[in-house]
Every structure is written in C-alpha cells, then in structure tokens.
Protein backbone atom coordinates (compact mmCIF):
# COMPACT_ATOMS: atom_id res chain seq x y z
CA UNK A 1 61.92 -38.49 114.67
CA UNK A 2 64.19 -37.25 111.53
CA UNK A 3 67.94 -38.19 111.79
CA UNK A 4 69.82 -35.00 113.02
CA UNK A 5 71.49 -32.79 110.02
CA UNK A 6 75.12 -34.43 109.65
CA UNK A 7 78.38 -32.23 109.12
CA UNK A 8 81.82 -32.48 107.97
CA UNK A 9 84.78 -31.30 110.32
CA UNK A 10 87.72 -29.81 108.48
CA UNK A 11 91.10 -29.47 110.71
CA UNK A 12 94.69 -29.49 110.75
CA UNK A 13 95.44 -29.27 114.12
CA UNK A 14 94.82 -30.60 117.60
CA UNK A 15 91.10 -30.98 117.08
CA UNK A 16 90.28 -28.87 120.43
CA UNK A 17 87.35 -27.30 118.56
CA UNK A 18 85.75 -30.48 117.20
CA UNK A 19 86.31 -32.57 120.59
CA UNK A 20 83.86 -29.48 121.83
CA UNK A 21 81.36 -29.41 119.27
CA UNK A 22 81.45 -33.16 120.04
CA UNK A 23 80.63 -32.96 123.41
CA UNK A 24 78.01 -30.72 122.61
CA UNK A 25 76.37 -32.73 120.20
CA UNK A 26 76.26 -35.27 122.83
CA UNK A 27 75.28 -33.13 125.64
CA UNK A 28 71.68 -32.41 123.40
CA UNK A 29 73.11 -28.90 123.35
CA UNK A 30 73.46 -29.19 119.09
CA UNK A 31 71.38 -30.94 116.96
CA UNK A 32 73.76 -32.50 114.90
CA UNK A 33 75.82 -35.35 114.03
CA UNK A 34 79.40 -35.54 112.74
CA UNK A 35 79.28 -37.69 110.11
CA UNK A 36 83.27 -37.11 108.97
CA UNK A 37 86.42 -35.68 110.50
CA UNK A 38 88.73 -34.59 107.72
CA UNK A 39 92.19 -33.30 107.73
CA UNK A 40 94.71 -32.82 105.55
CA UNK A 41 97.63 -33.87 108.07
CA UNK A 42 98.60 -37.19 109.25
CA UNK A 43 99.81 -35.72 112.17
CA UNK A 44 96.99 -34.23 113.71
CA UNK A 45 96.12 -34.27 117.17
CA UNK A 46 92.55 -33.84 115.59
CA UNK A 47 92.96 -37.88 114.84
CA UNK A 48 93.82 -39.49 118.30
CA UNK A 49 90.25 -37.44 119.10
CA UNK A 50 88.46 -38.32 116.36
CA UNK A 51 89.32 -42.48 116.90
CA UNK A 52 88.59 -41.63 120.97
CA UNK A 53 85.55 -40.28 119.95
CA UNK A 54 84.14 -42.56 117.67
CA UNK A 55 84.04 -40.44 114.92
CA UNK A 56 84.64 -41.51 110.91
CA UNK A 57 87.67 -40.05 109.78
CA UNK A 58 90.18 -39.44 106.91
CA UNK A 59 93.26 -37.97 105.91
CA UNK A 60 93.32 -36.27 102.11
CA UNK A 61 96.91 -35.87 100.59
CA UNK A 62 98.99 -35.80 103.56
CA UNK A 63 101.85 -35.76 101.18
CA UNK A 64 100.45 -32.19 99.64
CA UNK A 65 100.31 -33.21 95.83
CA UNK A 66 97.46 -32.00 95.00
CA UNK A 67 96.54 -28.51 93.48
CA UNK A 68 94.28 -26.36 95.71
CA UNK A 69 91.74 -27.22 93.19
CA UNK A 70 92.41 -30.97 93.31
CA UNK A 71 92.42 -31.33 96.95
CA UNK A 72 89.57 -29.35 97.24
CA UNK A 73 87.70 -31.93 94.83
CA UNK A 74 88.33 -35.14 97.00
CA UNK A 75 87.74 -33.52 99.98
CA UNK A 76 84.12 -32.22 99.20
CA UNK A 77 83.66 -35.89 97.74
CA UNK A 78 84.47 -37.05 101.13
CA UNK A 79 81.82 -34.93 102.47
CA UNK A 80 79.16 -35.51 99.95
CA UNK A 81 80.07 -39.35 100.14
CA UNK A 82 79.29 -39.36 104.08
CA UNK A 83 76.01 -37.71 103.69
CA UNK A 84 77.30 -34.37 105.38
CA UNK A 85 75.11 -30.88 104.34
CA UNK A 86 77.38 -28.71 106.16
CA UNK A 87 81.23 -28.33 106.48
CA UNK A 88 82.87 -27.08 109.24
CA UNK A 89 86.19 -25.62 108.91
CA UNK A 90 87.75 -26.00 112.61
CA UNK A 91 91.24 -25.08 112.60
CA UNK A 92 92.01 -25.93 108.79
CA UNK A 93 94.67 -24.15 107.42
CA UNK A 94 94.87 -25.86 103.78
CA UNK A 95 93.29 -23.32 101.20
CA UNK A 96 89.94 -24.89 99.84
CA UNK A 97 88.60 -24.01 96.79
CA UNK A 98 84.74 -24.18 97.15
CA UNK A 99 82.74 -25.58 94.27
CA UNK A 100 79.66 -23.55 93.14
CA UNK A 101 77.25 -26.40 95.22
CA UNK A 102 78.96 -26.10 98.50
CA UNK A 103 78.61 -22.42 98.44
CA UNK A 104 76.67 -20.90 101.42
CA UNK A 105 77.54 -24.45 103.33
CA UNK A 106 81.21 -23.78 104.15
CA UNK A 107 81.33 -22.26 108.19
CA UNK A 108 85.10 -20.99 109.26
CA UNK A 109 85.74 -19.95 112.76
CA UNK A 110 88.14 -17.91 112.67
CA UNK A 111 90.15 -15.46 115.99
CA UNK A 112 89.35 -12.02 115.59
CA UNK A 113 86.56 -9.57 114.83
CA UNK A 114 86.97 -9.82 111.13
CA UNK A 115 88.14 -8.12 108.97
CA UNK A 116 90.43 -7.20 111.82
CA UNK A 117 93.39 -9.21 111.62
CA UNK A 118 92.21 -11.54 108.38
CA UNK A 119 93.49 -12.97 105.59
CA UNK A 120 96.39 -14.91 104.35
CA UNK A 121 99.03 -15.84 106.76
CA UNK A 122 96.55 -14.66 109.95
CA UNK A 123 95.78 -17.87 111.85
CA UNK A 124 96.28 -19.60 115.44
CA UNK A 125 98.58 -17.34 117.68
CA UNK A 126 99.73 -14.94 114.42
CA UNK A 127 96.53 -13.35 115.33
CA UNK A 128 97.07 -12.70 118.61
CA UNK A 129 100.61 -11.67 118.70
CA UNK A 130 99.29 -9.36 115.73
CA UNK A 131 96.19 -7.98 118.42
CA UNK A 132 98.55 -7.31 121.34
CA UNK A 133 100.83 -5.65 118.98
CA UNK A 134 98.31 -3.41 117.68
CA UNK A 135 97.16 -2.01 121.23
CA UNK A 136 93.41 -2.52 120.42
CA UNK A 137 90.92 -2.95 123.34
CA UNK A 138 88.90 -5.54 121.82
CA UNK A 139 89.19 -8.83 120.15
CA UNK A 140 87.26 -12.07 119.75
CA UNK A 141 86.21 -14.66 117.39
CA UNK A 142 83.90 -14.52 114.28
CA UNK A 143 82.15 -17.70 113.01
CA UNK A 144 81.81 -16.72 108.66
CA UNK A 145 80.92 -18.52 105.36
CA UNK A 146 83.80 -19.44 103.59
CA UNK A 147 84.40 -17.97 99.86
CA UNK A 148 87.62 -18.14 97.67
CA UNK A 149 89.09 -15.07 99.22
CA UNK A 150 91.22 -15.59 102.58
CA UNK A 151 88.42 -14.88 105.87
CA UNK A 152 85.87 -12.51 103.51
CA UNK A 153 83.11 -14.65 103.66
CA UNK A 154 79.50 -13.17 105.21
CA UNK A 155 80.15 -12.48 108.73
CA UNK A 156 77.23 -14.96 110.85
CA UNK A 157 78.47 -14.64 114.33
CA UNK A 158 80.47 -13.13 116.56
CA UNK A 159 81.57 -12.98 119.98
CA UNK A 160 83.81 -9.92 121.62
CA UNK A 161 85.57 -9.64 124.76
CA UNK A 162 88.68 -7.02 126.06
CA UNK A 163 91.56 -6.95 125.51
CA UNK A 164 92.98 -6.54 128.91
CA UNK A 165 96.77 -4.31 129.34
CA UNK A 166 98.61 -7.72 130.50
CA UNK A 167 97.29 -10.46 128.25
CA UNK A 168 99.74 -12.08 126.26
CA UNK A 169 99.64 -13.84 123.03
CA UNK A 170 98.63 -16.99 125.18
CA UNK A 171 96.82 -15.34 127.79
CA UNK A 172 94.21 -14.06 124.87
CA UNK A 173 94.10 -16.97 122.92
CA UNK A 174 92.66 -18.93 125.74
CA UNK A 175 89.89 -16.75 126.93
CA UNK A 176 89.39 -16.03 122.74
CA UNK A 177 88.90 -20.01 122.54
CA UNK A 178 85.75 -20.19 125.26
CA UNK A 179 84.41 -17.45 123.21
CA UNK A 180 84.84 -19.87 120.40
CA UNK A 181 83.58 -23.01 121.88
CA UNK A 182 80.25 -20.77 122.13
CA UNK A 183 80.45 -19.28 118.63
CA UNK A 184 81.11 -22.26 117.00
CA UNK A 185 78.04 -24.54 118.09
CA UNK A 186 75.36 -21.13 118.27
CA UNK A 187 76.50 -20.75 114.47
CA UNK A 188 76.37 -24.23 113.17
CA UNK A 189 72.97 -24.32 115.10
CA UNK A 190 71.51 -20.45 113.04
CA UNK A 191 72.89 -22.36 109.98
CA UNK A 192 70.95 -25.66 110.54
CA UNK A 193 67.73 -23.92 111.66
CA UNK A 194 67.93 -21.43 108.34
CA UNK A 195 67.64 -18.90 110.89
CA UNK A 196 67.12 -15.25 109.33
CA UNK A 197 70.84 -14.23 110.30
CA UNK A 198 71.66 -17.30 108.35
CA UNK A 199 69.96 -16.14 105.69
CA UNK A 200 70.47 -12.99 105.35
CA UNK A 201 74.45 -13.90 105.35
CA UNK A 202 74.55 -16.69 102.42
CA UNK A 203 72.48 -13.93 100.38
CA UNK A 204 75.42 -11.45 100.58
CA UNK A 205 77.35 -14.35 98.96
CA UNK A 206 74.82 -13.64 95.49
CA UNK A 207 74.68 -10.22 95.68
C-alpha cells in the first residue's frame, strides 16, 4: 500500500484546526499524513499540540525579519524539505508569498462565505463582529486556494449555516468552527483525490 499524501500545516494560533485534522487523519476519516507543523510564532498554542501530538514542527522567524518574500522562501523550503505536496494554511495570519511551483497547492480556510467579509485585516473574530454588524442571515466558512491577493483564491468548498437574531461574535464563531472542522478535512480530501471540483478550481488560477 502507497504511503498516504503528506501535508504541511501553516498556523499562528492555538492550533484548534490542525489538532482536528489530526484526529481525523487518525480516525481513517483523511487519507493523509502531516508531515510538518509550521508557524511563524513562538508562542503558539499550535506548538504544545503539535509536540502532544507527535507531529514535526518548526518555528520560521519568530523575530519577523524577514521580507514577505523571504519568509515565504524558508517556509516553502520547510515544506518541500519534509516531503509535503500540499500546504495547509490553518489559522496563519503571516502574508505568504506563493512561488510559481506551489501554486494550485496552497488550501486557506478561511470564516465567511467569501468574498463576504475577505481580505486584509478580516480574520478570527474581526469577521464575525463584522457579520453580526452587517445584519446578514447567513454566514459560514469557505475552504480556497491561496494566491497573492488577501482571500481571492478559487473558491473549493464551502459550508453555510444562519445567522440566528441573538448570536454574538462568540456565539457564531463556535458553531462557524464545526462547520470548519468539516470543510477543512472534505477539502484537503477533493484536493488529494484531484477531484473535478478540485480541478476545475486550480484552473481558474491560469485562466
């Protein structure tokens, strides 16, 4: 039997999303293997879970003196170095810029319906706060390749649920993250399998 297709994790934060597609992995739910956890904070909670769960890990420029374009080099290295075909941007909030080979192999998951409440300075509960402000009935999460432009990547996946009249900024985010610990794994898995939706997504990024 082949080894199963290994990926990079990306993240910044408390790692909530790769401890899930971990868990995932090893409930045979995923066929996959996560071959690196990167981040570009010393900090993150995303370490204690990455050392608990076994997983190869390593911090890039925690002191932020790289350019976008030099940080963006080592950490693709990193990748390419641990054998990973796929990168998984989980909570990452440094800006990559993605060389010409890792195009179409870059997944972001990301907490809205893109392009509703996108783009630069829209992450974590900025989104949300922005949603509930808005009045809009429905929200969600969206699962997209990753270009050079803030969250305009090829939409993959998505999952939607309502907005209901006494969510809060918290309230959402937590019933928008189950949607995500879904969208996440279902995506990476269309990606893996070169399923048609797959396809059809990474040749918007040429066209």
């Amino acid at each position: 039997m082949s080894a199963a297709p290994r990926i990079a994790v990306f993240v910044s934060g408390g790692g909530r999303s790769l401890e899930n597609l971990a868990l995932r992995i090893a409930a045979g739910e995923l066929n996959a293997q996560i071959a690196l956890v990167l981040t570009n904070s010393p900090r993150a909670g995303a370490l204690e879970r990455a050392r608990r769960l076994r997983l190869a890990h390593v911090v890039i420029d925690g002191e932020k003196r790289l350019s976008p374009a030099e940080f963006s080099l080592a950490a693709f290295r990193a990748a390419e170095a641990a054998g990973a075909e796929l990168v998984v941007l989980a909570g990452f909030l440094r800006l990559l810029v993605i060389p010409p080979a890792w195009l179409g192999r870059v997944l972001n998951i990301h907490p809205s319906l893109l392009p509703a409440f996108g783009g630069h300075g829209f992450y974590g509960h900025r989104v949300h706060e922005a949603v509930i402000a808005s009045g809009v009935a429905t929200s969600g999460c969206t699962v997209h390749y990753v270009t050079n432009e803030y969250d305009a990547g090829p939409i993959l996946l998505q999952r939607a649920l309502e907005v209901r009249r006494d969510d809060t900024p918290d309230t959402l985010a937590a019933r928008v993250f189950e949607e995500e610990k879904l969208a996440l794994p279902a995506a990476i898995a269309l990606h893996l399998a070169n399923d048609p939706r797959a396809r059809a997504a990474r040749a918007a990024l040429v066209s």
